[in-house]
PDB file of N, CA and C in Angstrom:
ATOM      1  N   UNK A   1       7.043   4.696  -0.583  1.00  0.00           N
ATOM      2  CA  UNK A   1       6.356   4.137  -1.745  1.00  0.00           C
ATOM      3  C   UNK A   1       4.866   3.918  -1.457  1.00  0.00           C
ATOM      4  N   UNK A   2       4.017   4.709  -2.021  1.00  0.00           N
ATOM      5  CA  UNK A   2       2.740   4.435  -2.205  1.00  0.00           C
ATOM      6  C   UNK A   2       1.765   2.705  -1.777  1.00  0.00           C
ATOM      7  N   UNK A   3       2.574   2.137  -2.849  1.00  0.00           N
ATOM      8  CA  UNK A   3       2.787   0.521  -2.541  1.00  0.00           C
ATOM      9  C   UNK A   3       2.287  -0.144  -1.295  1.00  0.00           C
ATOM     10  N   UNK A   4       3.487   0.783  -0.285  1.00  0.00           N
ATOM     11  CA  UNK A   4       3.570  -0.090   0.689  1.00  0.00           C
ATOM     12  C   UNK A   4       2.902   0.632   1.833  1.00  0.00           C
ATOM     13  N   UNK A   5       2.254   1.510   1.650  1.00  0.00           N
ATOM     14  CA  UNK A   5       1.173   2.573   2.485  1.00  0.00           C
ATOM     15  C   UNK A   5      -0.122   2.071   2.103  1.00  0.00           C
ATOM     16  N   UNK A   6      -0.203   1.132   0.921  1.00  0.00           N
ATOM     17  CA  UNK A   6      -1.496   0.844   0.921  1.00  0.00           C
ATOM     18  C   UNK A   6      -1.500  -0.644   1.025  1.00  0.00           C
ATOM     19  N   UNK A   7      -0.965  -1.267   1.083  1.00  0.00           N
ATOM     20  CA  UNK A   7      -0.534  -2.796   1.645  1.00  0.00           C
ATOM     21  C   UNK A   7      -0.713  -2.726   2.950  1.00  0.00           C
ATOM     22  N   UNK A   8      -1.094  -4.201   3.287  1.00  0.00           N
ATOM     23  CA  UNK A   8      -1.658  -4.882   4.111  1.00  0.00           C
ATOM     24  C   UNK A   8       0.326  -5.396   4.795  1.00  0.00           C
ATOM     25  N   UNK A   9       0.503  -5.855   6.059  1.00  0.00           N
ATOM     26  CA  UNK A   9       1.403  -6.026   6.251  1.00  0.00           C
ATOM     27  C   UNK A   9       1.903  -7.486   5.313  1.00  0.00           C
ATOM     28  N   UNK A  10       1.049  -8.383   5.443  1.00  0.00           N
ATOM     29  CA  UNK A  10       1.319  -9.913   4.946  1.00  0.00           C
ATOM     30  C   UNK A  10       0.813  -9.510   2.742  1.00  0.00           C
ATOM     31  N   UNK A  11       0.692  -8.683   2.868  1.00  0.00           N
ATOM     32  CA  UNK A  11       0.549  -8.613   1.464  1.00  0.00           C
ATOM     33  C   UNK A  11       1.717  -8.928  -0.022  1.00  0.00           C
ATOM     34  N   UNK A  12       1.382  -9.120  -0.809  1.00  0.00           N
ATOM     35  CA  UNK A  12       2.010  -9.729  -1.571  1.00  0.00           C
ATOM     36  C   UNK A  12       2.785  -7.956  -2.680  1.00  0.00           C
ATOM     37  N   UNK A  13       3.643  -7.411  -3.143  1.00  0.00           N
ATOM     38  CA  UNK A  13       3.741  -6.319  -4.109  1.00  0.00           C
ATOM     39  C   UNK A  13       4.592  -7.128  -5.109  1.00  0.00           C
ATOM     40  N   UNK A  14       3.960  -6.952  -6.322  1.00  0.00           N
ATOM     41  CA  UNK A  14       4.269  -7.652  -7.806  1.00  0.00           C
ATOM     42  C   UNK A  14       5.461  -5.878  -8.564  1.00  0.00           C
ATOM     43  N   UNK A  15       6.079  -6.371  -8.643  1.00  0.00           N
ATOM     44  CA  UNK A  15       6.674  -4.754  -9.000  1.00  0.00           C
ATOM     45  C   UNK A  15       6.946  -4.972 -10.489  1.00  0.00           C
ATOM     46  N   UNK A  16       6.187  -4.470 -11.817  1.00  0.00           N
ATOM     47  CA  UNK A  16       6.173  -4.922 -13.071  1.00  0.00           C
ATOM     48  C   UNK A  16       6.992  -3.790 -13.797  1.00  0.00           C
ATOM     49  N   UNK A  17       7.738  -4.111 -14.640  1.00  0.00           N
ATOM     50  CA  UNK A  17       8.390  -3.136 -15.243  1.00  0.00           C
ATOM     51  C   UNK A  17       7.793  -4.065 -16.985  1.00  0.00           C
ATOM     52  N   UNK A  18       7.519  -3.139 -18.159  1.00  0.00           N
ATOM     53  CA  UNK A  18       6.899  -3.307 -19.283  1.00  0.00           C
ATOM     54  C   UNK A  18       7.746  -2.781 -20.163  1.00  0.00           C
ATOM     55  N   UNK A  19       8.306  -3.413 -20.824  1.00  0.00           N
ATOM     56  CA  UNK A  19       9.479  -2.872 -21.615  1.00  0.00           C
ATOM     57  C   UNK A  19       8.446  -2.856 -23.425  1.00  0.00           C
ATOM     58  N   UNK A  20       8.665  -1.951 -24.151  1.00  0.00           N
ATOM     59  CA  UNK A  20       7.942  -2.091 -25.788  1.00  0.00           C
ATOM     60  C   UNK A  20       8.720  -3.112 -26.558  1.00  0.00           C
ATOM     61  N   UNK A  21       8.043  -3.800 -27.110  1.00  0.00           N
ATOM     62  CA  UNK A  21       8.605  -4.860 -28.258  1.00  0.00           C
ATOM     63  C   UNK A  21       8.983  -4.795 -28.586  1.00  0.00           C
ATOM     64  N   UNK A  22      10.308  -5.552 -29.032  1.00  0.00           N
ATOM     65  CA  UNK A  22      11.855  -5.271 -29.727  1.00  0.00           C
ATOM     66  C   UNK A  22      11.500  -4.710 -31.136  1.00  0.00           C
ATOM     67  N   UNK A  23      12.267  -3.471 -31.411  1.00  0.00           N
ATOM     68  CA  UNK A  23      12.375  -2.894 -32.817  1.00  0.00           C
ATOM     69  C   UNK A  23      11.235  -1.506 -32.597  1.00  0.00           C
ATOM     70  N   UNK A  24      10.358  -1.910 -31.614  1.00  0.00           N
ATOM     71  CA  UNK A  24       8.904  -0.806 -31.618  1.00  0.00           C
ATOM     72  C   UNK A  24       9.727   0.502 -31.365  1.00  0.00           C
ATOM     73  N   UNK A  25      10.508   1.334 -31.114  1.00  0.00           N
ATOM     74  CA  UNK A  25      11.488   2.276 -30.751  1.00  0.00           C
ATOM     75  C   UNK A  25      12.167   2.639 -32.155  1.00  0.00           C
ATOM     76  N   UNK A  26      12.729   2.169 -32.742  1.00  0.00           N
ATOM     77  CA  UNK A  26      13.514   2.588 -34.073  1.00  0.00           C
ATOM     78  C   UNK A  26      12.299   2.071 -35.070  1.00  0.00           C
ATOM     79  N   UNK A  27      11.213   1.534 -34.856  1.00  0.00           N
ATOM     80  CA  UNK A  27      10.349   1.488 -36.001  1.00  0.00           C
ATOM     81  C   UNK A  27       9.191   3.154 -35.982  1.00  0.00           C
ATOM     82  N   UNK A  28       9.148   3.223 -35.013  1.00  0.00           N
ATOM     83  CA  UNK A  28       8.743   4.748 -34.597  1.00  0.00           C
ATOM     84  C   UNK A  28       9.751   5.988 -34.662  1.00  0.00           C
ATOM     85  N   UNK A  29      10.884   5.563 -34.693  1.00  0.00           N
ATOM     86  CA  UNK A  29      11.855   6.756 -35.230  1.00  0.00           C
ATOM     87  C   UNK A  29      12.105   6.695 -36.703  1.00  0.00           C
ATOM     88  N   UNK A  30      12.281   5.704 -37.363  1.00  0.00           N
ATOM     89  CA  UNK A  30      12.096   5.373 -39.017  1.00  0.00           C
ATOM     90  C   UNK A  30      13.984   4.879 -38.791  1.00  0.00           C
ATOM     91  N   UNK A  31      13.881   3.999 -37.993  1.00  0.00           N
ATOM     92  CA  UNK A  31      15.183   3.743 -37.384  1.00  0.00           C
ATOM     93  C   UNK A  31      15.215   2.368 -38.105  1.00  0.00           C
ATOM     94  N   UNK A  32      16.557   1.844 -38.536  1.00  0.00           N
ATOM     95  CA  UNK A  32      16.556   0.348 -38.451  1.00  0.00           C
ATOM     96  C   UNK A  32      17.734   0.036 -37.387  1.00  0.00           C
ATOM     97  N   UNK A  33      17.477  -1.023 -36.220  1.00  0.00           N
ATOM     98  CA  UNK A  33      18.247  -1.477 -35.460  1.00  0.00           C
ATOM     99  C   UNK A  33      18.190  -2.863 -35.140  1.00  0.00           C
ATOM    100  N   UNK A  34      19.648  -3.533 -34.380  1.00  0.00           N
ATOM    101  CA  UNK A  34      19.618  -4.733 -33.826  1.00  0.00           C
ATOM    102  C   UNK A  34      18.492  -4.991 -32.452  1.00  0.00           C
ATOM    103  N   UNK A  35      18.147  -6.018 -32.166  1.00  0.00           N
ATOM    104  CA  UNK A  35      18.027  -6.351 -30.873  1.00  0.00           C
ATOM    105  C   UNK A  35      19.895  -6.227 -30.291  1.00  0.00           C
ATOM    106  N   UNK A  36      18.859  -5.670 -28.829  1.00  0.00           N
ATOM    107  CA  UNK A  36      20.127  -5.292 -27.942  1.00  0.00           C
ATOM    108  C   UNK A  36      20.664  -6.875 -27.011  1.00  0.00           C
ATOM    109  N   UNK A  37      19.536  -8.097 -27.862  1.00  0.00           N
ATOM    110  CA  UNK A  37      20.743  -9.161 -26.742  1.00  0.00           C
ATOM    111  C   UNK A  37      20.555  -9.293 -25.179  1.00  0.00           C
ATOM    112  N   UNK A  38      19.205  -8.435 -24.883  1.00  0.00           N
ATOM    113  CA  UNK A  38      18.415  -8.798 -23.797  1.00  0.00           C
ATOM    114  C   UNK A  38      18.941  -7.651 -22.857  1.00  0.00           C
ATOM    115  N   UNK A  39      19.764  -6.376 -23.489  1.00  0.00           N
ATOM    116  CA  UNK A  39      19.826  -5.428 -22.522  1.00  0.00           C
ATOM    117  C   UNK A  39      18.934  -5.070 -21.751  1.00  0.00           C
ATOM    118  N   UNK A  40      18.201  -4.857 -22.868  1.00  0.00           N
ATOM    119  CA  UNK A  40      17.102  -3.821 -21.994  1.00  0.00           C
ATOM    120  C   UNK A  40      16.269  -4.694 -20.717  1.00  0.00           C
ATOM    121  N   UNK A  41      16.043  -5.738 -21.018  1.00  0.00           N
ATOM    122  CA  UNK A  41      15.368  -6.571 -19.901  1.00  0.00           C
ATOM    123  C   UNK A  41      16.502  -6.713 -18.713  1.00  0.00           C
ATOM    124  N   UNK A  42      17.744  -6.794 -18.971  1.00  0.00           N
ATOM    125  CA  UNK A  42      19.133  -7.044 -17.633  1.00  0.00           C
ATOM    126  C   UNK A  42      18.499  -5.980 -16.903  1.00  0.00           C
ATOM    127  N   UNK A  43      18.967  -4.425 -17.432  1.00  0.00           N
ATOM    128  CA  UNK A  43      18.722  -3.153 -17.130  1.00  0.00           C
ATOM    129  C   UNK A  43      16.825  -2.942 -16.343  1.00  0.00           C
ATOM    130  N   UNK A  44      16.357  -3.402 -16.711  1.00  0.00           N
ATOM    131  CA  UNK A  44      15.023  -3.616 -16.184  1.00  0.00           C
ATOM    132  C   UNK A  44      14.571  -4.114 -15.073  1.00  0.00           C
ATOM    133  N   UNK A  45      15.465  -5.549 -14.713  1.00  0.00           N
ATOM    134  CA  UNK A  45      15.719  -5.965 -13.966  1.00  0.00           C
ATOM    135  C   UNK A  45      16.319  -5.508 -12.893  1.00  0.00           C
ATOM    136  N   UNK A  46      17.538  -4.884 -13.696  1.00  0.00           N
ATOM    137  CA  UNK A  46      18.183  -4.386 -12.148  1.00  0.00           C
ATOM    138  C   UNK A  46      17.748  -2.932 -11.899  1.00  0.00           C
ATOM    139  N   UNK A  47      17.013  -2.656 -12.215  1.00  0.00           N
ATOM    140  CA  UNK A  47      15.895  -1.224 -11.812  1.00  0.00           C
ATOM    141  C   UNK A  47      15.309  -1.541 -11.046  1.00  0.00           C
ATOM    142  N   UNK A  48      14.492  -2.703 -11.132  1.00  0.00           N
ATOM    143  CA  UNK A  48      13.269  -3.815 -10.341  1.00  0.00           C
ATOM    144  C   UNK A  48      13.630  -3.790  -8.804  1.00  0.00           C
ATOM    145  N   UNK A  49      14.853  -4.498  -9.137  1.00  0.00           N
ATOM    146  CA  UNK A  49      15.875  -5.390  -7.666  1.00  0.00           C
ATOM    147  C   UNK A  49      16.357  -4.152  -6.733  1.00  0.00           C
ATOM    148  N   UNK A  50      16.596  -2.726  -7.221  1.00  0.00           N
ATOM    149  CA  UNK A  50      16.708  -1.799  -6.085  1.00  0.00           C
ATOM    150  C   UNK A  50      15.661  -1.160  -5.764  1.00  0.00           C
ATOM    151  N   UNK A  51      14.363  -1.416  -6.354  1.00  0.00           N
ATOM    152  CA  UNK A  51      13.325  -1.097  -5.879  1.00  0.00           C
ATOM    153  C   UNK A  51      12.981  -1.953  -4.671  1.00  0.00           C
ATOM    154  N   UNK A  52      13.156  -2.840  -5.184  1.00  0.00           N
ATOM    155  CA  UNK A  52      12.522  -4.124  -4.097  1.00  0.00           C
ATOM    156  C   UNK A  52      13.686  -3.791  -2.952  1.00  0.00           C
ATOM    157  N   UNK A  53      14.678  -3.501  -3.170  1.00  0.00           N
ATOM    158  CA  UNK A  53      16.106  -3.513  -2.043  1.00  0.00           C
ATOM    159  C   UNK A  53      15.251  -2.248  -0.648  1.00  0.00           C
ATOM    160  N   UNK A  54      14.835  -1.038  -1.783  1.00  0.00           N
ATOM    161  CA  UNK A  54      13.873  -0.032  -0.603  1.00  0.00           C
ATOM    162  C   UNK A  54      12.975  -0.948   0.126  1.00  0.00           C
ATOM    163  N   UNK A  55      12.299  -1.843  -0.446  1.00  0.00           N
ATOM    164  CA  UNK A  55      11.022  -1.972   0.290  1.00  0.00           C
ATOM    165  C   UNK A  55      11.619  -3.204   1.504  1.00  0.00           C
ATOM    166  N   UNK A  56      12.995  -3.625   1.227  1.00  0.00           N
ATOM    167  CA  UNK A  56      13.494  -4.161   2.619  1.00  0.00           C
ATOM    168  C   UNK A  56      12.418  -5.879   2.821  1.00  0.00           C
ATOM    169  N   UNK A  57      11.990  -5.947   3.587  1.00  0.00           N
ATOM    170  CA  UNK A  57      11.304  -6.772   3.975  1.00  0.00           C
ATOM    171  C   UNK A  57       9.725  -6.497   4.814  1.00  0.00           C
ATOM    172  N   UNK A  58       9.754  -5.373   4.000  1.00  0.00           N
ATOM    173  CA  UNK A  58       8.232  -5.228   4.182  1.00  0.00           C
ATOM    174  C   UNK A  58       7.079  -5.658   3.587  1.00  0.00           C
ATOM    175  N   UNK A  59       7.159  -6.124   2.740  1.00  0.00           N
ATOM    176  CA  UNK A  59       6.465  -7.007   1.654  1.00  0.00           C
ATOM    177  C   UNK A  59       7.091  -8.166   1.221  1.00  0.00           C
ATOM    178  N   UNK A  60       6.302  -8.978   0.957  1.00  0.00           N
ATOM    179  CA  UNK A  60       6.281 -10.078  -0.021  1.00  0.00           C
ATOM    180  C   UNK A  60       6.883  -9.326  -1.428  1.00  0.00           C
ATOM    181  N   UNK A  61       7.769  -9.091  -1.939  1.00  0.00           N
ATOM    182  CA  UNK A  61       8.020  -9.038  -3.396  1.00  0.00           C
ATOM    183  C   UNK A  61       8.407  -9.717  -4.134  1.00  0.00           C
ATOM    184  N   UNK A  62       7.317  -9.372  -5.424  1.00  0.00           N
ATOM    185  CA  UNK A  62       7.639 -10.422  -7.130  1.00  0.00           C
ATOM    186  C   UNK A  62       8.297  -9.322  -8.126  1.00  0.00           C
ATOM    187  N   UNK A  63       9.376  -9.800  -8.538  1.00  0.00           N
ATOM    188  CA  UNK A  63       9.820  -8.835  -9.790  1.00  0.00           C
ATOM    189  C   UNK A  63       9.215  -8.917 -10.802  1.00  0.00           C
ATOM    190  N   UNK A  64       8.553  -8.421 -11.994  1.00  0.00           N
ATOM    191  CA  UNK A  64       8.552  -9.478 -13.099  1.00  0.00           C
ATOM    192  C   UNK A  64       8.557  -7.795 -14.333  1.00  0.00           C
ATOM    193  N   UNK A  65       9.023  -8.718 -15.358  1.00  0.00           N
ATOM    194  CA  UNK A  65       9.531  -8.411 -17.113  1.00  0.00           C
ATOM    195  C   UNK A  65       9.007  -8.634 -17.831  1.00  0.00           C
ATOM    196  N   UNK A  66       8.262  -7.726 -18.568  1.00  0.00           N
ATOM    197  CA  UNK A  66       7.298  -8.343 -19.718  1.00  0.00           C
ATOM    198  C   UNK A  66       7.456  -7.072 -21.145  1.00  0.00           C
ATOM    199  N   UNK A  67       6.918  -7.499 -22.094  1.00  0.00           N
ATOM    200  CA  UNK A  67       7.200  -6.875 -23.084  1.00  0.00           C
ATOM    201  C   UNK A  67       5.811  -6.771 -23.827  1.00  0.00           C
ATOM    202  N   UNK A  68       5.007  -5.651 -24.048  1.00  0.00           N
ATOM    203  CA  UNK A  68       4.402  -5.598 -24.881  1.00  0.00           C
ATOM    204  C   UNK A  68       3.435  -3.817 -24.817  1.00  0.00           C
ATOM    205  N   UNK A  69       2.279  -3.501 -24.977  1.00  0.00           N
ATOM    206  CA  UNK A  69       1.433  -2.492 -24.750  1.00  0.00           C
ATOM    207  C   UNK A  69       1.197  -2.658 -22.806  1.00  0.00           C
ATOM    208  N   UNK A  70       1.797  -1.152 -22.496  1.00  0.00           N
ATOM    209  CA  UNK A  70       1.881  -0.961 -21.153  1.00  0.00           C
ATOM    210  C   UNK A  70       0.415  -1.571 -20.696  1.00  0.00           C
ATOM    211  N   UNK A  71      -0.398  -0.824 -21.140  1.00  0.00           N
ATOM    212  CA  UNK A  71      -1.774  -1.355 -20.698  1.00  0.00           C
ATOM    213  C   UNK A  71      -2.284  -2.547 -20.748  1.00  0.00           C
ATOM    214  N   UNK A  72      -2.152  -3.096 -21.997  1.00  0.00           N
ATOM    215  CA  UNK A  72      -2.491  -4.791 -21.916  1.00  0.00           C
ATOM    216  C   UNK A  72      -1.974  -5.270 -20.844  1.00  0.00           C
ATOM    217  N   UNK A  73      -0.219  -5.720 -20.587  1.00  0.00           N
ATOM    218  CA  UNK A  73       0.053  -6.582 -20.177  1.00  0.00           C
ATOM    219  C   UNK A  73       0.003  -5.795 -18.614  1.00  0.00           C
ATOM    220  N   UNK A  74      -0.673  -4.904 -18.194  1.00  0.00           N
ATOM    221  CA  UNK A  74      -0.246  -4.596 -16.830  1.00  0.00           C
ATOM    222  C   UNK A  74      -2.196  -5.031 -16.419  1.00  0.00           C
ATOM    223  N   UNK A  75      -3.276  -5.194 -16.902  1.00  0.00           N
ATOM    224  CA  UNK A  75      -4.437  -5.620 -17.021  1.00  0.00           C
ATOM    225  C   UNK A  75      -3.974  -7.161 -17.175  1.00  0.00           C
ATOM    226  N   UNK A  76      -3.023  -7.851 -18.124  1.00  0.00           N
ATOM    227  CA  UNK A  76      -3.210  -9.089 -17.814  1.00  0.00           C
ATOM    228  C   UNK A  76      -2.424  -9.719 -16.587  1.00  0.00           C
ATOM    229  N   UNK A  77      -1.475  -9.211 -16.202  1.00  0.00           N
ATOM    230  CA  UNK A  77      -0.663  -9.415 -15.263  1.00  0.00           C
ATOM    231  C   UNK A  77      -1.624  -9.796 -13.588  1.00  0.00           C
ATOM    232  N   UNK A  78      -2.211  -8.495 -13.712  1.00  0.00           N
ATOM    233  CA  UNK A  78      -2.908  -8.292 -12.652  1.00  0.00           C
ATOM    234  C   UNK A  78      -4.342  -9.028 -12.508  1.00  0.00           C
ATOM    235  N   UNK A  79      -4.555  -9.408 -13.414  1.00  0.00           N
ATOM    236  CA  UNK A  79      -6.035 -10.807 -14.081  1.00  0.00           C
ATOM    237  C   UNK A  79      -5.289 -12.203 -13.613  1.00  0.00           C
ATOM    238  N   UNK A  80      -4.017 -11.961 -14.024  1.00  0.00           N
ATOM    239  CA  UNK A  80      -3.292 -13.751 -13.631  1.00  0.00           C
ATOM    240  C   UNK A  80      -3.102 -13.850 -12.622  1.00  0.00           C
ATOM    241  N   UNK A  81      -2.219 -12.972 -11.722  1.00  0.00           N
ATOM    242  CA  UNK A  81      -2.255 -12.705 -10.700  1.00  0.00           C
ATOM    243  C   UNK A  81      -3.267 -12.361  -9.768  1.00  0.00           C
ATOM    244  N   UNK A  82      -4.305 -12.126  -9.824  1.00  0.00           N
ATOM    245  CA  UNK A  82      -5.456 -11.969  -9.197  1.00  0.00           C
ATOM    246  C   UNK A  82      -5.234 -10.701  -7.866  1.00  0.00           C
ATOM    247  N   UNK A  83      -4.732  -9.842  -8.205  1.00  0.00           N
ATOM    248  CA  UNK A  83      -4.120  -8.410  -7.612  1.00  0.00           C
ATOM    249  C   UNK A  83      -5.139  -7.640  -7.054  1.00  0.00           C
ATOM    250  N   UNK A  84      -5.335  -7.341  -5.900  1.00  0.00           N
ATOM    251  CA  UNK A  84      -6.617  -6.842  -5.425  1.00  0.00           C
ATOM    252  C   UNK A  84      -6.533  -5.123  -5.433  1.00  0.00           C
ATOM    253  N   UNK A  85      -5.130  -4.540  -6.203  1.00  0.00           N
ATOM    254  CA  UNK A  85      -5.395  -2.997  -6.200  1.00  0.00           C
ATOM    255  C   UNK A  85      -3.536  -2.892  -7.341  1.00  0.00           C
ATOM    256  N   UNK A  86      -3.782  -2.245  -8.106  1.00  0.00           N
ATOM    257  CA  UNK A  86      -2.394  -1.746  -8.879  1.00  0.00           C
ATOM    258  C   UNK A  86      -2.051   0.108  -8.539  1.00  0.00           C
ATOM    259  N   UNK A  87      -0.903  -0.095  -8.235  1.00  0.00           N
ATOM    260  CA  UNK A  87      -0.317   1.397  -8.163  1.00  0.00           C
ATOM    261  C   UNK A  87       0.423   1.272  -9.167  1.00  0.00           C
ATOM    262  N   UNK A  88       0.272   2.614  -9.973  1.00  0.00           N
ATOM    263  CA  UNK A  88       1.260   2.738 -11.083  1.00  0.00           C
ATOM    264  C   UNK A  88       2.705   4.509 -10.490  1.00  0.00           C
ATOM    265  N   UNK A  89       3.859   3.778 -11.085  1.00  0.00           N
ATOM    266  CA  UNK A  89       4.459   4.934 -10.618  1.00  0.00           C
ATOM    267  C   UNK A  89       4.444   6.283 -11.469  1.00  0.00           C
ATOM    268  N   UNK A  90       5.070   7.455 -11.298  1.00  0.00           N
ATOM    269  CA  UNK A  90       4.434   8.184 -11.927  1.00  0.00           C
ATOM    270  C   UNK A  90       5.712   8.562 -13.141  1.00  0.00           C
ATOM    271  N   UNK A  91       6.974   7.721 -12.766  1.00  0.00           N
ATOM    272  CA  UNK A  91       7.745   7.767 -13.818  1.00  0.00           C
ATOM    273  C   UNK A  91       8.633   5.946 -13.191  1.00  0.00           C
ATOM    274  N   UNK A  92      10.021   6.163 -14.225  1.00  0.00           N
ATOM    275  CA  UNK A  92      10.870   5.137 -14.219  1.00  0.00           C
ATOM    276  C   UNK A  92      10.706   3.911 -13.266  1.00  0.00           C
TER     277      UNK A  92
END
C-alpha cells in the first residue's frame, strides 16, 4: 500500500471511505428507493477493517465513514484532521 511506503513509522493512516448521500444513486437513475438501513455504511466499514487488517500494525490506523461529495468531505476530513499528505486509491 502506497500509504504505508510513504509513512513515517510512528505515523498516524486515516483510511476514509465516502459513501454518496442516501437516495443520490436512484435519484440519478430516475429511480425511487428506500434507504438501505445503514447497509451501505456496515459494508463500508467492513471494507475499511480488512484494509486496516493488511496494514497489521504498521501504522497507527483510523477508520472513518462519511457521506457526502468525494471531494468535499475528503478536503474536510483532512483540514480536521490536520493530515500532512492524502493518498487516494485508485479504485474500491
Amino acid at each position: 500500500p502506497w500509504a504505508m511506503t510513504l509513512a513515517s513509522p510512528e505515523a498516524r493512516v486515516v483510511l476514509l471511505r465516502v459513501l454518496p448521500p442516501p437516495g443520490a444513486a436512484e435519484e440519478l437513475l430516475g429511480r425511487r428507493g428506500d434507504a438501505d438501513g445503514g447497509g451501505a455504511e456496515a459494508a463500508a466499514r467492513a471494507g475499511l477493517e480488512a484494509s486496516a487488517a493488511v496494514l497489521g500494525n504498521r501504522a497507527n490506523v483510523e477508520l472513518a465513514v462519511a457521506t457526502g461529495d468525494p471531494a468535499e468531505v475528503i478536503v474536510a476530513e483532512a483540514g480536521r484532521r490536520g493530515v500532512g499528505a492524502i493518498v487516494i486509491a485508485s479504485h474500491g
